[in-house]
Protein backbone atom coordinates (compact mmCIF):
# COMPACT_ATOMS: atom_id res chain seq x y z
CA UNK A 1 26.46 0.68 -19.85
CA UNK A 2 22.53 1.00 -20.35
CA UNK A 3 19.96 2.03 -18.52
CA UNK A 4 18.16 -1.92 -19.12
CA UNK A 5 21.79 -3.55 -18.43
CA UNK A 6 22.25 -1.67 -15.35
CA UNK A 7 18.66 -2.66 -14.47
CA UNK A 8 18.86 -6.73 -15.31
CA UNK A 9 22.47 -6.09 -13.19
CA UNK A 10 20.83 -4.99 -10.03
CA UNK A 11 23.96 -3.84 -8.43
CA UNK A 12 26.11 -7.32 -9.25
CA UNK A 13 28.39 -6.40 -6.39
CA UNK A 14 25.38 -6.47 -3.36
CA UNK A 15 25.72 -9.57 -1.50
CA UNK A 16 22.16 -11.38 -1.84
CA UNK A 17 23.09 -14.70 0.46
CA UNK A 18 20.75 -15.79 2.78
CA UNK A 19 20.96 -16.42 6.19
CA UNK A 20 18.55 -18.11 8.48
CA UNK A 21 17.80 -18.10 12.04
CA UNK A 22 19.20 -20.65 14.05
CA UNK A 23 16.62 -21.26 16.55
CA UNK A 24 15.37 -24.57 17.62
CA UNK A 25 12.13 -23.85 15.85
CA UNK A 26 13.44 -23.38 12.53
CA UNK A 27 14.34 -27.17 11.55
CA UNK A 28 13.96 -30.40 13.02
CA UNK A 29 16.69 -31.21 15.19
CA UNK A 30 18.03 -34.20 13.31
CA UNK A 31 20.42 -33.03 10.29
CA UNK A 32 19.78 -35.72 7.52
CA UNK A 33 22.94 -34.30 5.79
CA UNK A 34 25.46 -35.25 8.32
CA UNK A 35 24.25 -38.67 9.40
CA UNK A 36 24.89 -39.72 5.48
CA UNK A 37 28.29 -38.14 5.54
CA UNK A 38 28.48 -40.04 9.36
CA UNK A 39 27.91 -42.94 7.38
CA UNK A 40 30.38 -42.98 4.40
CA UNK A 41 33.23 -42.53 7.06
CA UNK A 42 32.18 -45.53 8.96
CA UNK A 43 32.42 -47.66 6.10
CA UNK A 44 35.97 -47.65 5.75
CA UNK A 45 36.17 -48.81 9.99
CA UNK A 46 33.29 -51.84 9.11
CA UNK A 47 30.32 -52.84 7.30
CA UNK A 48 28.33 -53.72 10.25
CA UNK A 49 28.93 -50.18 11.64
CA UNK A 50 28.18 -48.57 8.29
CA UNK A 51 25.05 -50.57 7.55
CA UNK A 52 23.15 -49.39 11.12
CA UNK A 53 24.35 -45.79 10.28
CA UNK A 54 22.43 -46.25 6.63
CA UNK A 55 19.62 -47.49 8.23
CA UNK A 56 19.27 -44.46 10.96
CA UNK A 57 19.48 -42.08 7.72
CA UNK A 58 16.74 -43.87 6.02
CA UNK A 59 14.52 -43.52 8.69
CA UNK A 60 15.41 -39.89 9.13
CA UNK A 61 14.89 -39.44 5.27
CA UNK A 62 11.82 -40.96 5.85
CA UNK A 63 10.90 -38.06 8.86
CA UNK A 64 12.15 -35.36 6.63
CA UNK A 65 9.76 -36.14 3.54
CA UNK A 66 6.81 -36.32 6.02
CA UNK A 67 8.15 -33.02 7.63
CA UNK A 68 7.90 -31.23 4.16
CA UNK A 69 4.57 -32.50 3.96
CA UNK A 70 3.57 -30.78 6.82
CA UNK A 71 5.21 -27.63 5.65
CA UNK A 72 3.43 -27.80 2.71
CA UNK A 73 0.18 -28.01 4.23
CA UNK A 74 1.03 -25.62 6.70
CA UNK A 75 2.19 -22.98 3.88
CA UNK A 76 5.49 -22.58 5.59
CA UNK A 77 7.44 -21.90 1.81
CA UNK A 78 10.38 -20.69 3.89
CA UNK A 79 11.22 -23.63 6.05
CA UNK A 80 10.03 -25.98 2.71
CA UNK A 81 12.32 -24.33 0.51
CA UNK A 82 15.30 -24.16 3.04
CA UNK A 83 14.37 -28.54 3.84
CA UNK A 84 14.49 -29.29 -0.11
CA UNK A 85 17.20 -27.69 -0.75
CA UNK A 86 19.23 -29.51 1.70
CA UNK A 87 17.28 -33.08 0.81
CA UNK A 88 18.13 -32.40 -3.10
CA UNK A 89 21.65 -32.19 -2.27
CA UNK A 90 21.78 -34.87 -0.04
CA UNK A 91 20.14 -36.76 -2.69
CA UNK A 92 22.80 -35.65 -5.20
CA UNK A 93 25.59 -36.83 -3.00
CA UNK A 94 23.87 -40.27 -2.98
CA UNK A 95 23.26 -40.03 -6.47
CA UNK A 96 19.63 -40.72 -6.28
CA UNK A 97 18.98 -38.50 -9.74
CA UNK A 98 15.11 -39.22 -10.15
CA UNK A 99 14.26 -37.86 -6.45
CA UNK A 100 16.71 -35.06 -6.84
CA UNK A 101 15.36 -34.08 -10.15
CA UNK A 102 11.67 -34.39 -8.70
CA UNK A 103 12.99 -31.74 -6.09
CA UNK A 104 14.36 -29.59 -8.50
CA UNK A 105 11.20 -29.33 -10.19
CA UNK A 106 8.88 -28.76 -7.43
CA UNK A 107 11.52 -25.45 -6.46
CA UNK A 108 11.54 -24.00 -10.00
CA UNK A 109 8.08 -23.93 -9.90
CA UNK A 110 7.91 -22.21 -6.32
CA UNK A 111 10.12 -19.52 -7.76
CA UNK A 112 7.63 -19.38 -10.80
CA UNK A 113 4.33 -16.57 -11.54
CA UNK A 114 0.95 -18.09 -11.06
CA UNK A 115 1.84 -17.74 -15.34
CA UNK A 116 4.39 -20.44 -15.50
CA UNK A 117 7.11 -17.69 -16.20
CA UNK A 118 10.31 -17.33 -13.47
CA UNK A 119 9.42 -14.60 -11.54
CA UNK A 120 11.73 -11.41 -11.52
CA UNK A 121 13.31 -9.87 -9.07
CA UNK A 122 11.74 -7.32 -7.41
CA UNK A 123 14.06 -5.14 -6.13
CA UNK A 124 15.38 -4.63 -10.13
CA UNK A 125 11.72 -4.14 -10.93
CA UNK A 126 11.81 -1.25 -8.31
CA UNK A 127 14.76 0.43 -9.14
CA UNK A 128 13.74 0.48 -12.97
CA UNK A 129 10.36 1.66 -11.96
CA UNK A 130 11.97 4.63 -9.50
CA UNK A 131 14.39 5.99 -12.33
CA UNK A 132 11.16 5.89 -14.43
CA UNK A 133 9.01 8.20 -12.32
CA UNK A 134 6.46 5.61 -11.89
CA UNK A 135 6.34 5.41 -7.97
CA UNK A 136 3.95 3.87 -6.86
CA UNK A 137 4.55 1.10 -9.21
CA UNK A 138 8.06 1.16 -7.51
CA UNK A 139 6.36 1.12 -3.74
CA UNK A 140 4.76 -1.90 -4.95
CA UNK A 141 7.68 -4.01 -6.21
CA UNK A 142 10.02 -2.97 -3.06
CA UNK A 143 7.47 -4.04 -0.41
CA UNK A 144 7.08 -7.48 -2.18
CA UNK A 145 10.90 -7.60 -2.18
CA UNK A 146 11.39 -6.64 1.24
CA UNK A 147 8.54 -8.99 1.80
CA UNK A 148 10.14 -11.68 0.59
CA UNK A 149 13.91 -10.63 1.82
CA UNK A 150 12.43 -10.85 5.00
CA UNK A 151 11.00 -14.33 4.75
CA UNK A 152 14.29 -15.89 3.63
CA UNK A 153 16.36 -14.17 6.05
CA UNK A 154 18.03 -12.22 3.58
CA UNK A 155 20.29 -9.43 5.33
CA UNK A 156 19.16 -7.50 2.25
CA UNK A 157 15.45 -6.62 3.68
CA UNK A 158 17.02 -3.54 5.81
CA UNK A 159 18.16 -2.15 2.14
CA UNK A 160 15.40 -3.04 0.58
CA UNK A 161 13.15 -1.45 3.58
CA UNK A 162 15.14 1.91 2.86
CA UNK A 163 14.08 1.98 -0.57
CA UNK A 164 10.61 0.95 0.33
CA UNK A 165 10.95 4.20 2.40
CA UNK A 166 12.25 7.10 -0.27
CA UNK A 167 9.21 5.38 -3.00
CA UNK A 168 6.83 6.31 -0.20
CA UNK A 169 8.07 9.76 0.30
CA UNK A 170 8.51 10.40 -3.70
CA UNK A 171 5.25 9.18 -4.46
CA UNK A 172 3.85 11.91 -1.37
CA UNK A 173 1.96 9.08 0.43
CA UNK A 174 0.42 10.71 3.52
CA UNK A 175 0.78 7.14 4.54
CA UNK A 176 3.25 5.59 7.17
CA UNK A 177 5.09 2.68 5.53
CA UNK A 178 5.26 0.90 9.44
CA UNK A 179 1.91 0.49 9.46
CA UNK A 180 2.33 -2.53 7.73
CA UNK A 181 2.43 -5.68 9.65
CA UNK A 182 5.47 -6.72 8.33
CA UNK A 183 7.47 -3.31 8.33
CA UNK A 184 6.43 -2.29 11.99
CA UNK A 185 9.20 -4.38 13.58
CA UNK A 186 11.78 -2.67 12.23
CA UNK A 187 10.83 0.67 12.82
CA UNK A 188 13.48 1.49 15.35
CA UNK A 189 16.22 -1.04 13.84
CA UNK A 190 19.64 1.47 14.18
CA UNK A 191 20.05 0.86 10.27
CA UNK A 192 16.77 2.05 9.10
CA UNK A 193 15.94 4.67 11.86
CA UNK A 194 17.78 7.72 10.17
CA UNK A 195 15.20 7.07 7.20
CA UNK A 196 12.33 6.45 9.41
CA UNK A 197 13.12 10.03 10.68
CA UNK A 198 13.32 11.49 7.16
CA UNK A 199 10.03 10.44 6.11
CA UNK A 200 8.57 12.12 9.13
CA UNK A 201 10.51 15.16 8.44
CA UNK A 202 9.17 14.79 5.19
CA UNK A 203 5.61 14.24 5.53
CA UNK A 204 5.62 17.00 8.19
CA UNK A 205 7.24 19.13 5.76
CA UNK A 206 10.10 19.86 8.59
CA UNK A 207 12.88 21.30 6.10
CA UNK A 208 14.62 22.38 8.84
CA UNK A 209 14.81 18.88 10.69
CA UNK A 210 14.85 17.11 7.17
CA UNK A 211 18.39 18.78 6.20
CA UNK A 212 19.57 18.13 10.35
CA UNK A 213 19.04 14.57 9.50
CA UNK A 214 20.86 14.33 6.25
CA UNK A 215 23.90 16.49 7.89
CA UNK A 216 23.66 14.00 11.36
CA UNK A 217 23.36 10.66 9.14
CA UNK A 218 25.07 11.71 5.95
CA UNK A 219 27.42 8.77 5.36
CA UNK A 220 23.73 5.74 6.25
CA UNK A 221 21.72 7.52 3.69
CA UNK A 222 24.35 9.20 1.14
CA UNK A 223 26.61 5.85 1.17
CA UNK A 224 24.10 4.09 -0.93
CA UNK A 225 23.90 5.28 -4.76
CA UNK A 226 20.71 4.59 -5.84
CA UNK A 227 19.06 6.68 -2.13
CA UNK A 228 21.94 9.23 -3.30
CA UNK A 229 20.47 10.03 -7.24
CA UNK A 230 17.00 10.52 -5.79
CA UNK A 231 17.89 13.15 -2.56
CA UNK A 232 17.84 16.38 -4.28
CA UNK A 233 14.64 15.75 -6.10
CA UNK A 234 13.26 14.58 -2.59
CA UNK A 235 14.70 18.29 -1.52
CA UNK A 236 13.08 19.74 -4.27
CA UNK A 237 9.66 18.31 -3.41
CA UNK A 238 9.68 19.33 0.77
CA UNK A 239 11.27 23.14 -0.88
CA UNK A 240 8.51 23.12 -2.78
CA UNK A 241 6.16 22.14 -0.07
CA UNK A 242 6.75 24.55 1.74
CA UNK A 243 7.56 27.51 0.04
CA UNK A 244 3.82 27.28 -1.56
CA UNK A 245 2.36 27.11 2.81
CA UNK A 246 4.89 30.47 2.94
CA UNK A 247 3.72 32.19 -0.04
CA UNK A 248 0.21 31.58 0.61
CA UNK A 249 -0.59 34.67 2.38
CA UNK A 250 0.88 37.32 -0.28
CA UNK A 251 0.48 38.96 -2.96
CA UNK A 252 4.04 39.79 -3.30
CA UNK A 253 6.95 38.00 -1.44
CA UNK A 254 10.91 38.85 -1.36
CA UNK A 255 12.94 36.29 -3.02
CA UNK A 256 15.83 36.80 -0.19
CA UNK A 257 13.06 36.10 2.14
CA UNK A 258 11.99 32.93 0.56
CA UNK A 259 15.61 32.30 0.51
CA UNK A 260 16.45 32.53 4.12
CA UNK A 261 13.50 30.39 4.95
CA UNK A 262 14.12 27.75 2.41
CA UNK A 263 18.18 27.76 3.41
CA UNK A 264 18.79 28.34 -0.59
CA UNK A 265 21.02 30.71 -2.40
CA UNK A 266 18.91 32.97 -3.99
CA UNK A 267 19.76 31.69 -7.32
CA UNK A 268 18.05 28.03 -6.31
CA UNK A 269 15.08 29.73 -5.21
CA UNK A 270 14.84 31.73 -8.58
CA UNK A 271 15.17 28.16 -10.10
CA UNK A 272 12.67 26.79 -8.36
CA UNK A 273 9.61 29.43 -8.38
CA UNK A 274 10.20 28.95 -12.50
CA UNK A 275 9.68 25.16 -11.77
CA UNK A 276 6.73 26.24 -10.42
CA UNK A 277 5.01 28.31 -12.11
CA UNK A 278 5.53 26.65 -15.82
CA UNK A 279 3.96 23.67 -14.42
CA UNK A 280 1.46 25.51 -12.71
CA UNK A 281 2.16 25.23 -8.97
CA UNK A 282 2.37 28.51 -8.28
CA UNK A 283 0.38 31.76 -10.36
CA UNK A 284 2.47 34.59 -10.74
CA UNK A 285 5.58 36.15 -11.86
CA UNK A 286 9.11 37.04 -10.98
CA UNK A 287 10.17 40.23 -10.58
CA UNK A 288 14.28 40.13 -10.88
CA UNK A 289 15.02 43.56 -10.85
CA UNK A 290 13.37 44.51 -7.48
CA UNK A 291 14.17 40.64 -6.25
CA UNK A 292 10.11 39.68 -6.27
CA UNK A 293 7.78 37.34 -6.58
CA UNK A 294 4.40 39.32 -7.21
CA UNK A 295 1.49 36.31 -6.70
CA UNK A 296 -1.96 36.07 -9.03
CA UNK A 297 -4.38 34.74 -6.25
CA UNK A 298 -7.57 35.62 -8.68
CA UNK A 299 -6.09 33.41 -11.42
CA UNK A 300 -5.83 30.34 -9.09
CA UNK A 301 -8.85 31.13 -7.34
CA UNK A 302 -10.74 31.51 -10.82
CA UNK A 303 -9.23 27.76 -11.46
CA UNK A 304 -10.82 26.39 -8.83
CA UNK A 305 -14.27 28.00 -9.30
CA UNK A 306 -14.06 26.56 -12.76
CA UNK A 307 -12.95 22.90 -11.47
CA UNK A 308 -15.73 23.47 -9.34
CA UNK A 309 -18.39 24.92 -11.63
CA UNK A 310 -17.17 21.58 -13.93
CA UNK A 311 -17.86 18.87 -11.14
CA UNK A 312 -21.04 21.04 -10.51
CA UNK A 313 -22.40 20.26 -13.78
CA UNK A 314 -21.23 17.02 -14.32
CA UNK A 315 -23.23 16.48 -11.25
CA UNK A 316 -26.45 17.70 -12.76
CA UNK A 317 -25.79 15.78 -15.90
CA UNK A 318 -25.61 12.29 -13.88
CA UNK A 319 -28.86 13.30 -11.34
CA UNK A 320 -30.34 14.22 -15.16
CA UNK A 321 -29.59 10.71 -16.25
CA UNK A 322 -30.58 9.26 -13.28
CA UNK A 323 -34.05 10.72 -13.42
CA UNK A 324 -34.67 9.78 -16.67
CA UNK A 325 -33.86 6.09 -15.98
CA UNK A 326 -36.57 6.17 -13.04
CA UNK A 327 -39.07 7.72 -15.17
């Protein structure tokens, strides 16, 4: 299968129902649904019976099209959406086809861009975006999926909240994803508290306490695929972290050291100080015969007096310009 079919599948085998809260705030506490169904039994006992049941139902049709008035005005598209679905079926039952097609119009455009095109699901958007490398595009997409998970009462919000979560830490935001008004309440929810952990572990650059929390929650974080593919690049990053705060201070380094602080073989370490230096995280060279890494502090510190000597002039050039405007 490809990469795009895998993509526009989005995990066929997730369940994506919705469920709603059942408090008495929800709804209105008349259901329009069963008074009609009410009413088709009592014909078969008598008319009379039957008729007065109709009547009740067209009055509470009647409060029901007023009440999605009022949730329209009162941008409640959660309660709106649930109350015309359940009026479009009701009028299906009664075969009333021009209001039910009037209903079905007004809910394909709610689920429609400000473009006129049906809007995509996020979460796929994310997931493509993630396997991509483009993160922050992917932060974006999973917090307006969670977003709206969360309005519909979708049980999927808490999955969608943990891949909010590894985006963040991928993309190194220094941020904390609760600080959003509409993550914070789940910050110590059982099923998304052994990621909340990681990502302090993470932003801390605690490898120690990262890897305890993988080991203490291995089956919550490694049970879902698509958290699973991205955990050893997430290790890489936090090794990487902080092998270049350990390094820092030397000019040369054992590699068994760095691999007794980093909990590596020696081999991974090896593998990842040539990550790093051929993309220019770390300046030096490995020395594999005497097992060391020997550190070029005057090359990186002559990169950042030329970064430095660049903004420097590029600062003259603008107060130049500047000047010569005033004059």
């Amino acid at each position: 299968m490809s990469d795009m079919e895998d993509v526009f599948m989005c995990n066929d085998e997730e369940d994506y129902d919705l469920e709603y809260s059942e408090d008495s705030n929800s709804e209105p506490n008349v259901d329009l649904e069963n008074q009609y169904y009410n009413s088709k039994a009592l014909k078969e006992d008598g008319p009379k019976a039957a008729l007065s049941s109709f009547q009740k139902m067209d009055l509470l049709q009647e409060f029901y099209e007023t009440t999605l008035e009022a949730l329209k005005d009162a941008k409640n598209d959660r309660l709106w959406f649930k109350t015309n679905t359940k009026l479009g079926k009701l009028y299906l039952e009664r075969e009333e086809y021009g209001k039910l097609q009037k209903i079905l119009r007004q809910l394909h455009q709610s689920c429609q861009t400000d473009d006129g095109e049906d809007d995509l699901k996020k979460e796929c958007g994310g997931k493509m975006h993630l396997r991509e490398g483009e993160f922050e595009k992917a932060h974006t997409d999973f917090f307006e999926a969670f977003k709206n998970y969360d309005e519909s009462g979708s049980p999927r919000r808490t999955t969608c909240l943990k891949y909010l979560l590894l985006a963040n830490m991928l993309m190194k935001s220094g941020i904390n994803p609760f600080d959003s008004q509409e993550a914070k309440p789940y910050k110590n929810d059982p099923e998304i508290l052994a990621m909340t952990n990681l990502v302090s572990a993470y932003q801390n650059n605690d490898i120690t306490e990262f890897e305890k929390i993988m080991k203490t929650n291995h089956s919550n974080i490694m049970d879902d695929p698509f958290i699973r593919e991205h955990i050893e690049e997430l290790l890489q990053n936090i090794r990487t972290q902080v092998l270049i705060k350990l390094i820092k201070p030397y000019t040369r380094i054992h590699i068994p050291f760095i691999s007794k602080e980093l909990n590596i073989d020696v081999a991974d370490v090896e593998s990842l100080l040539v990550q790093c230096i051929l993309d220019n995280t770390i300046h030096g060279r490995i020395d594999q015969v005497n097992q060391l890494l020997e550190l070029d502090h005057q090359k990186r510190g002559g990169a950042q007096y030329t970064a430095l000597d660049k903004w420097i002039n590029q600062l003259n050039s603008l107060n130049q310009a500047v000047v010569s405007k005033l004059a």
